[in-house]
Protein backbone atom coordinates (compact mmCIF):
# COMPACT_ATOMS: atom_id res chain seq x y z
CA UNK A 1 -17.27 7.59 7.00
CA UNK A 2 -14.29 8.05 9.53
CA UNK A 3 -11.20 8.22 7.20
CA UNK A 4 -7.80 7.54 9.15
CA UNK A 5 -4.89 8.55 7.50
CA UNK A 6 -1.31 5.62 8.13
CA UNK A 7 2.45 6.23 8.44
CA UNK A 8 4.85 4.20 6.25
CA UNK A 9 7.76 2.02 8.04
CA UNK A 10 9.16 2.28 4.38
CA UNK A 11 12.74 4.67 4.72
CA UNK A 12 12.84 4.31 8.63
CA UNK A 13 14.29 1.04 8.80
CA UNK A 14 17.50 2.08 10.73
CA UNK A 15 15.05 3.44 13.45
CA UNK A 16 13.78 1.59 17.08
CA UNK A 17 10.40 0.65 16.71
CA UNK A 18 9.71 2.40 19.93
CA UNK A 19 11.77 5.49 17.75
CA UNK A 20 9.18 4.85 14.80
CA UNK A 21 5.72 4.44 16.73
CA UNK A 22 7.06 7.41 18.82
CA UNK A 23 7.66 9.48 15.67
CA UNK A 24 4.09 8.58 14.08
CA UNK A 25 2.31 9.51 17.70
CA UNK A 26 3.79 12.74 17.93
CA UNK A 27 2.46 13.87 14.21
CA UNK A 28 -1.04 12.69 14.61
CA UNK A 29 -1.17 9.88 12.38
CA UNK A 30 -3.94 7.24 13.06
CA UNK A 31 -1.78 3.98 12.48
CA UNK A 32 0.83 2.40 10.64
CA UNK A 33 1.87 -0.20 7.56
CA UNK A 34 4.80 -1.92 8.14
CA UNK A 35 6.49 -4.77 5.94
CA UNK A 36 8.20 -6.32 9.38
CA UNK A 37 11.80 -6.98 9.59
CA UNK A 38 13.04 -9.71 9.92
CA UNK A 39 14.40 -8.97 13.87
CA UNK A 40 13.53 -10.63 16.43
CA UNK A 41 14.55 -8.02 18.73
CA UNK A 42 12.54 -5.88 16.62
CA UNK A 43 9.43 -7.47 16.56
CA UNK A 44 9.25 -7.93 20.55
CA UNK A 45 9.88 -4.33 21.38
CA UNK A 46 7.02 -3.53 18.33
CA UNK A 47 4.41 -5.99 19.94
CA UNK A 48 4.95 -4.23 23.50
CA UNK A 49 4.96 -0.69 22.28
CA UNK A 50 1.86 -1.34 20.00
CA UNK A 51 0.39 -3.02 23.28
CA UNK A 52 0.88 -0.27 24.88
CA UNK A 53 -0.39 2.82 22.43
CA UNK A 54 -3.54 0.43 21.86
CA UNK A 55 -4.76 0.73 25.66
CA UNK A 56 -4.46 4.52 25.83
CA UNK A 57 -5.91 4.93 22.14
CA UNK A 58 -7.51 3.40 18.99
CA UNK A 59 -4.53 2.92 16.75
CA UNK A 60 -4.54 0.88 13.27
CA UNK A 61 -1.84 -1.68 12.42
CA UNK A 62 -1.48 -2.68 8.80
CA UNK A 63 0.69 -5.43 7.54
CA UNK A 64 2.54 -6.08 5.08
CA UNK A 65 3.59 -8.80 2.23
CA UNK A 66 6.49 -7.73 0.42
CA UNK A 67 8.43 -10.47 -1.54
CA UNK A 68 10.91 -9.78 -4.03
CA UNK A 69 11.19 -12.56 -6.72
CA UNK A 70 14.57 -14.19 -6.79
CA UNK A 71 14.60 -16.77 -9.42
CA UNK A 72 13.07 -19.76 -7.22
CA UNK A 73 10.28 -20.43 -9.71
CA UNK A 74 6.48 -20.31 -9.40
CA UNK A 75 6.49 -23.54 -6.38
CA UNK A 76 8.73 -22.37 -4.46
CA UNK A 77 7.69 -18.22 -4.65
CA UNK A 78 4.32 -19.48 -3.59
CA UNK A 79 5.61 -21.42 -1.16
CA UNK A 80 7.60 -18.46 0.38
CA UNK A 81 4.37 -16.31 -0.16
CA UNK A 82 2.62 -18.67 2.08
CA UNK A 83 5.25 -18.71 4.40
CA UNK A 84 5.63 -14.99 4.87
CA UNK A 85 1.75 -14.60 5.05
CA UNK A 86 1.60 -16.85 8.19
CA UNK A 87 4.37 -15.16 9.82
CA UNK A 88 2.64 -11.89 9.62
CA UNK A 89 -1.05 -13.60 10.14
CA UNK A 90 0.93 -14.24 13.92
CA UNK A 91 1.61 -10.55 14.32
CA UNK A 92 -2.12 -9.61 14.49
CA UNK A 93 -2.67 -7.02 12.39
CA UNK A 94 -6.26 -5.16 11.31
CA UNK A 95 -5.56 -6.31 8.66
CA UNK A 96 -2.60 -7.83 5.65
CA UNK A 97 -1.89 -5.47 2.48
CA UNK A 98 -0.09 -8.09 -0.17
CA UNK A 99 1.80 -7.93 -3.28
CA UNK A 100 0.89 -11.30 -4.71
CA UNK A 101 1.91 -13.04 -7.27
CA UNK A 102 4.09 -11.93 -10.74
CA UNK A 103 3.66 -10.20 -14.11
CA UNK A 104 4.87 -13.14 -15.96
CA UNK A 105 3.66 -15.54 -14.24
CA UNK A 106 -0.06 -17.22 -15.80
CA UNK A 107 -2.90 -16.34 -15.39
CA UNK A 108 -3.31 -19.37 -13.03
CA UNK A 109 -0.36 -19.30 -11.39
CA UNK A 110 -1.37 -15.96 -10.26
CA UNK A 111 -4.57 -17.29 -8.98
CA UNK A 112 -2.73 -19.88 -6.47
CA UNK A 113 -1.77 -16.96 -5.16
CA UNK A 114 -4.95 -15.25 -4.79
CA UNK A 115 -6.14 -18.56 -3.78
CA UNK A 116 -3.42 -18.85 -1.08
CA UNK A 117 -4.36 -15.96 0.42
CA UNK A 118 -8.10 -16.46 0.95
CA UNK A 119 -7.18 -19.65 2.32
CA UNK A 120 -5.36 -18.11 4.83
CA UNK A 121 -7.84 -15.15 5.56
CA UNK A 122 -10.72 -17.83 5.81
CA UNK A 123 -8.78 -20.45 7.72
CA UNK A 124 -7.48 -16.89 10.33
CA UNK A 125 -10.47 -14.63 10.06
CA UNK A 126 -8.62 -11.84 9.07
CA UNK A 127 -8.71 -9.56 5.38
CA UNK A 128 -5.96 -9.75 2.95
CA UNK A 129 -5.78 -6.85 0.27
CA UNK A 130 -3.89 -7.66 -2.99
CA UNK A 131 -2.27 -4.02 -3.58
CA UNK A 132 -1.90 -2.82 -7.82
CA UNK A 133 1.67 -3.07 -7.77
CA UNK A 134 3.95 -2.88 -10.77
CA UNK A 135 5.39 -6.51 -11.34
CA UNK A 136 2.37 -8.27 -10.00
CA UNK A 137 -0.70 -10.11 -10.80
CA UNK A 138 -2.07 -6.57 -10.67
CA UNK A 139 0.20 -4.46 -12.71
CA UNK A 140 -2.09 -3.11 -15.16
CA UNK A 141 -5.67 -2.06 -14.65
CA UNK A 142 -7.55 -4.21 -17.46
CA UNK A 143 -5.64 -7.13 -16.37
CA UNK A 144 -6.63 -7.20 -12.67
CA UNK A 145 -10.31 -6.37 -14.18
CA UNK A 146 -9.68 -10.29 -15.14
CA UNK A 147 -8.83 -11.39 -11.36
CA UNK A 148 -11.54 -9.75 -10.09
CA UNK A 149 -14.18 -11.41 -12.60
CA UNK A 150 -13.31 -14.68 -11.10
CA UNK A 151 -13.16 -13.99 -7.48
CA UNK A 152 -15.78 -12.05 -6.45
CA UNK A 153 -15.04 -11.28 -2.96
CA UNK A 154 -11.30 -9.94 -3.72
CA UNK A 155 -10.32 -6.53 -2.25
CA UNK A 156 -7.72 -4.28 -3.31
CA UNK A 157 -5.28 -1.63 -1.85
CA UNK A 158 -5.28 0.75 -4.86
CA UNK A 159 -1.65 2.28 -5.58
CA UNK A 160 -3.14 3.67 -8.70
CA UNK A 161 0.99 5.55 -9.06
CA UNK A 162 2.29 1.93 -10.78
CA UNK A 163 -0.82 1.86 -13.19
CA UNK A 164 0.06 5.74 -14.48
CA UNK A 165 3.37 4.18 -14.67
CA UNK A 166 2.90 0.80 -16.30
CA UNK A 167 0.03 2.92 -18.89
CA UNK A 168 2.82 6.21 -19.60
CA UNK A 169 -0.64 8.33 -18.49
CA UNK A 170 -2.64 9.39 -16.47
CA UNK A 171 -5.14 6.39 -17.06
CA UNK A 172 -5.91 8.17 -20.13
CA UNK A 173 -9.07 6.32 -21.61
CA UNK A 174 -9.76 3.89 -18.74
CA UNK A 175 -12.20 5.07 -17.27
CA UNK A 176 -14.52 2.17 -18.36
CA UNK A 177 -12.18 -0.20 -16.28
CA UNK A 178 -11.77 2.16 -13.33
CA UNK A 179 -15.37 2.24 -12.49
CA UNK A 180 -15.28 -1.65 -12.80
CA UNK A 181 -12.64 -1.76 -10.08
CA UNK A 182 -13.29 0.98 -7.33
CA UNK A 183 -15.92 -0.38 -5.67
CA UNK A 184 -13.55 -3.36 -4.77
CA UNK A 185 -10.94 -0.97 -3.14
CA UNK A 186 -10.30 -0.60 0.45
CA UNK A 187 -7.39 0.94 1.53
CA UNK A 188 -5.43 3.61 -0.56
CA UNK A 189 -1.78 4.06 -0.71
CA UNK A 190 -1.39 7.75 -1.36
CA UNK A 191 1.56 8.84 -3.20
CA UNK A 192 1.60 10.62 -6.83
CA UNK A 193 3.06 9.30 -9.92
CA UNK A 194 3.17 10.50 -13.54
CA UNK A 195 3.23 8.56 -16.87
CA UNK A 196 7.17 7.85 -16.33
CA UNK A 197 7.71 6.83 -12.52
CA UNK A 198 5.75 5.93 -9.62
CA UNK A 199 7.21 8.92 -7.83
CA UNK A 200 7.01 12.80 -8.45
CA UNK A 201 10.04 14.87 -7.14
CA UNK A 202 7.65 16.75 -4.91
CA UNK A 203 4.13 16.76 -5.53
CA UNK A 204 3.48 20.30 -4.07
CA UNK A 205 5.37 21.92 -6.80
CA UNK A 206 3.52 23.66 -8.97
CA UNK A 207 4.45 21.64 -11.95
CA UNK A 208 2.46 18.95 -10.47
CA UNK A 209 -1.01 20.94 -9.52
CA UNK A 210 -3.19 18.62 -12.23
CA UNK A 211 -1.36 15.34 -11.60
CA UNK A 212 -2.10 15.62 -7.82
CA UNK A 213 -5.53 17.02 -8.39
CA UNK A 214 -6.13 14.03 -10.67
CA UNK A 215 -5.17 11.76 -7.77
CA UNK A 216 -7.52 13.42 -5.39
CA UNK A 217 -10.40 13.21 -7.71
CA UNK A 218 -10.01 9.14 -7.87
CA UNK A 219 -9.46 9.08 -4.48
CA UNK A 220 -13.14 10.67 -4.12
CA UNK A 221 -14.34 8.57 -6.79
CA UNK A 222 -13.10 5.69 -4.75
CA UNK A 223 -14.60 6.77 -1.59
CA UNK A 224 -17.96 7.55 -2.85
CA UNK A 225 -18.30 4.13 -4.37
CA UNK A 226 -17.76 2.53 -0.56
CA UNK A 227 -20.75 0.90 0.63
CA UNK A 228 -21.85 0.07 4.40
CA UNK A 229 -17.97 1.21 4.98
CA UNK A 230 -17.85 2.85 8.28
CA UNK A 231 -14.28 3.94 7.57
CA UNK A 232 -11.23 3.94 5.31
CA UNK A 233 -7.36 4.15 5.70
CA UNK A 234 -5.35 5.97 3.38
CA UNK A 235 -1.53 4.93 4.19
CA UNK A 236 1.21 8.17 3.33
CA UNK A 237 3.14 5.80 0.79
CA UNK A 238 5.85 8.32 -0.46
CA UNK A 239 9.66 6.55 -0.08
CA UNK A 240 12.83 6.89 0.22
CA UNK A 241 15.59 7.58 -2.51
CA UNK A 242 15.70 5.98 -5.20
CA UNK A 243 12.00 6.16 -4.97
CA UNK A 244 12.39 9.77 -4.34
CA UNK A 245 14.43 10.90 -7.30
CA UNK A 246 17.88 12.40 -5.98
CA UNK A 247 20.71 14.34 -7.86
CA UNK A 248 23.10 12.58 -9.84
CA UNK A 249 26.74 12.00 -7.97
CA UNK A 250 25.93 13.08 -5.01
CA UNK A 251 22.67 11.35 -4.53
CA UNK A 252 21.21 14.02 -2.62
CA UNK A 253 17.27 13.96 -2.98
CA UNK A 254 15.23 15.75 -4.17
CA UNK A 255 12.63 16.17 -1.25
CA UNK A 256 12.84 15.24 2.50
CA UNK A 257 10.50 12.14 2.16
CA UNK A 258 8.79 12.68 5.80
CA UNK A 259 8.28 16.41 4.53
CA UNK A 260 6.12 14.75 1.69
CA UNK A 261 4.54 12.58 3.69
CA UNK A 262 3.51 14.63 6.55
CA UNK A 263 2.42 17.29 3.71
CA UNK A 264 -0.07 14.47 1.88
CA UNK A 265 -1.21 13.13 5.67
CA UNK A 266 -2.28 17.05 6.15
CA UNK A 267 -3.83 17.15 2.32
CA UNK A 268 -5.43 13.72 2.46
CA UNK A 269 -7.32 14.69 6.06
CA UNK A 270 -8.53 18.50 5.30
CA UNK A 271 -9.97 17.46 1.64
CA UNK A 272 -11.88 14.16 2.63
CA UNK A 273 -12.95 15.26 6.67
């Protein structure tokens, strides 16, 4: 299994997209993730550049459905949802990585969503991902087990850093479900959390030895549950303050978030090549 190893847009928003692509060229990554602004400027010098790198080299474009919930309701959020999914759909991506749906929303509310989106991947030919996300359908491990029951053909991006989170642990005692829900996983976002953020200060500190060895032991777990897959992206998730924690006053952080990044990119490719 080839595993390629993806850049984050996330923290880089004031750059160029030529200035971005550049950036992820010249430290070996094998592709990118990118929620796409909302630019049309933007977008057109994106499309030619990733034109461009794609003729000279293979090169892996992931996109992304972010949508932050402000108070429209369940219509008109999955109305938006649809919305945003086409637009991106247009970019041509590999394929989409979505957040979908809410934590308080029902159980079938949360499966127009799901619904929504296999539509669309159907109607396109393309693969949507839902990603385990804290405030989503898929904000807690046994309740996503529930999602998955019903659809059988639903893949995940597993940001397993929200569940530790959501559970205050490191999964402590869910094994059972974990099992359950790996082999439906295909594309990691790699960043480490503990039992009270989604985000260590720095993950190669000492201090966090067993929580990122923890990590990489899923990971493998993950990966040696993939059938007839050929190859697997991990995407460098780690972001920018106040994702990465930072003093107080000053806000200085903690860490230099491409430092962490580069670091797991580097960690992620000599343990699993």
């Amino acid at each position: 299994m080839k595993i390629k190893v993806l850049a984050t847009q996330w923290g880089s928003e004031s750059w160029s997209a030529k200035a971005f692509l550049d950036f992820v060229l010249s430290n070996d990554y094998d592709g990118i993730e990118i929620n796409m602004p909302q630019d049309a400027q933007y977008i057109s010098e994106f499309s030619n550049e990733l034109e461009r790198i794609r003729k000279e080299r293979s090169f892996t474009f992931v996109g992304q459905v972010v949508l932050d919930y402000r108070n429209e309701g369940f219509e008109q959020h999955l109305k938006l949802y649809r919305e945003r999914l086409e637009q991106v759909i247009s970019f041509k991506p590999d394929f989409i990585n979505a957040q979908s749906g809410a934590d308080f929303f029902s159980f079938d509310e949360n499966c127009a969503f799901i619904e929504c989106a296999q539509n669309l991947a159907k109607e396109h030919g393309i693969r949507i991902l839902h990603e385990t996300h804290r405030g989503k359908f898929s904000f807690h491990s046994l309740g996503t087990l529930d999602y998955l029951k019903k659809y059988s053909d639903i893949e995940l991006t597993a940001d397993l850093s929200h569940w530790c989170n959501v559970s205050e642990s490191l999964l402590m005692g869910q094994d059972f479900i974990l099992e359950k829900i790996f082999p439906r996983i295909r594309h990691i976002h790699a960043r480490i959390g503990f039992a009270q953020a989604p985000q260590v200060n720095h993950f190669m500190a000492p201090e966090w030895e067993t929580t990122t060895q923890k990590f990489l032991n899923w990971w493998r777990e993950i990966l040696n549950v993939q059938e007839n897959q050929t190859e697997f992206t991990f995407l460098t998730e780690f972001g920018p303050p106040p994702y990465l924690p930072s003093l107080p006053f000053s806000n200085v952080p903690l860490a230099n978030q491409w430092e962490l990044n580069l670091a797991m990119k580097n960690l992620i490719k000599s343990t699993f090549n």
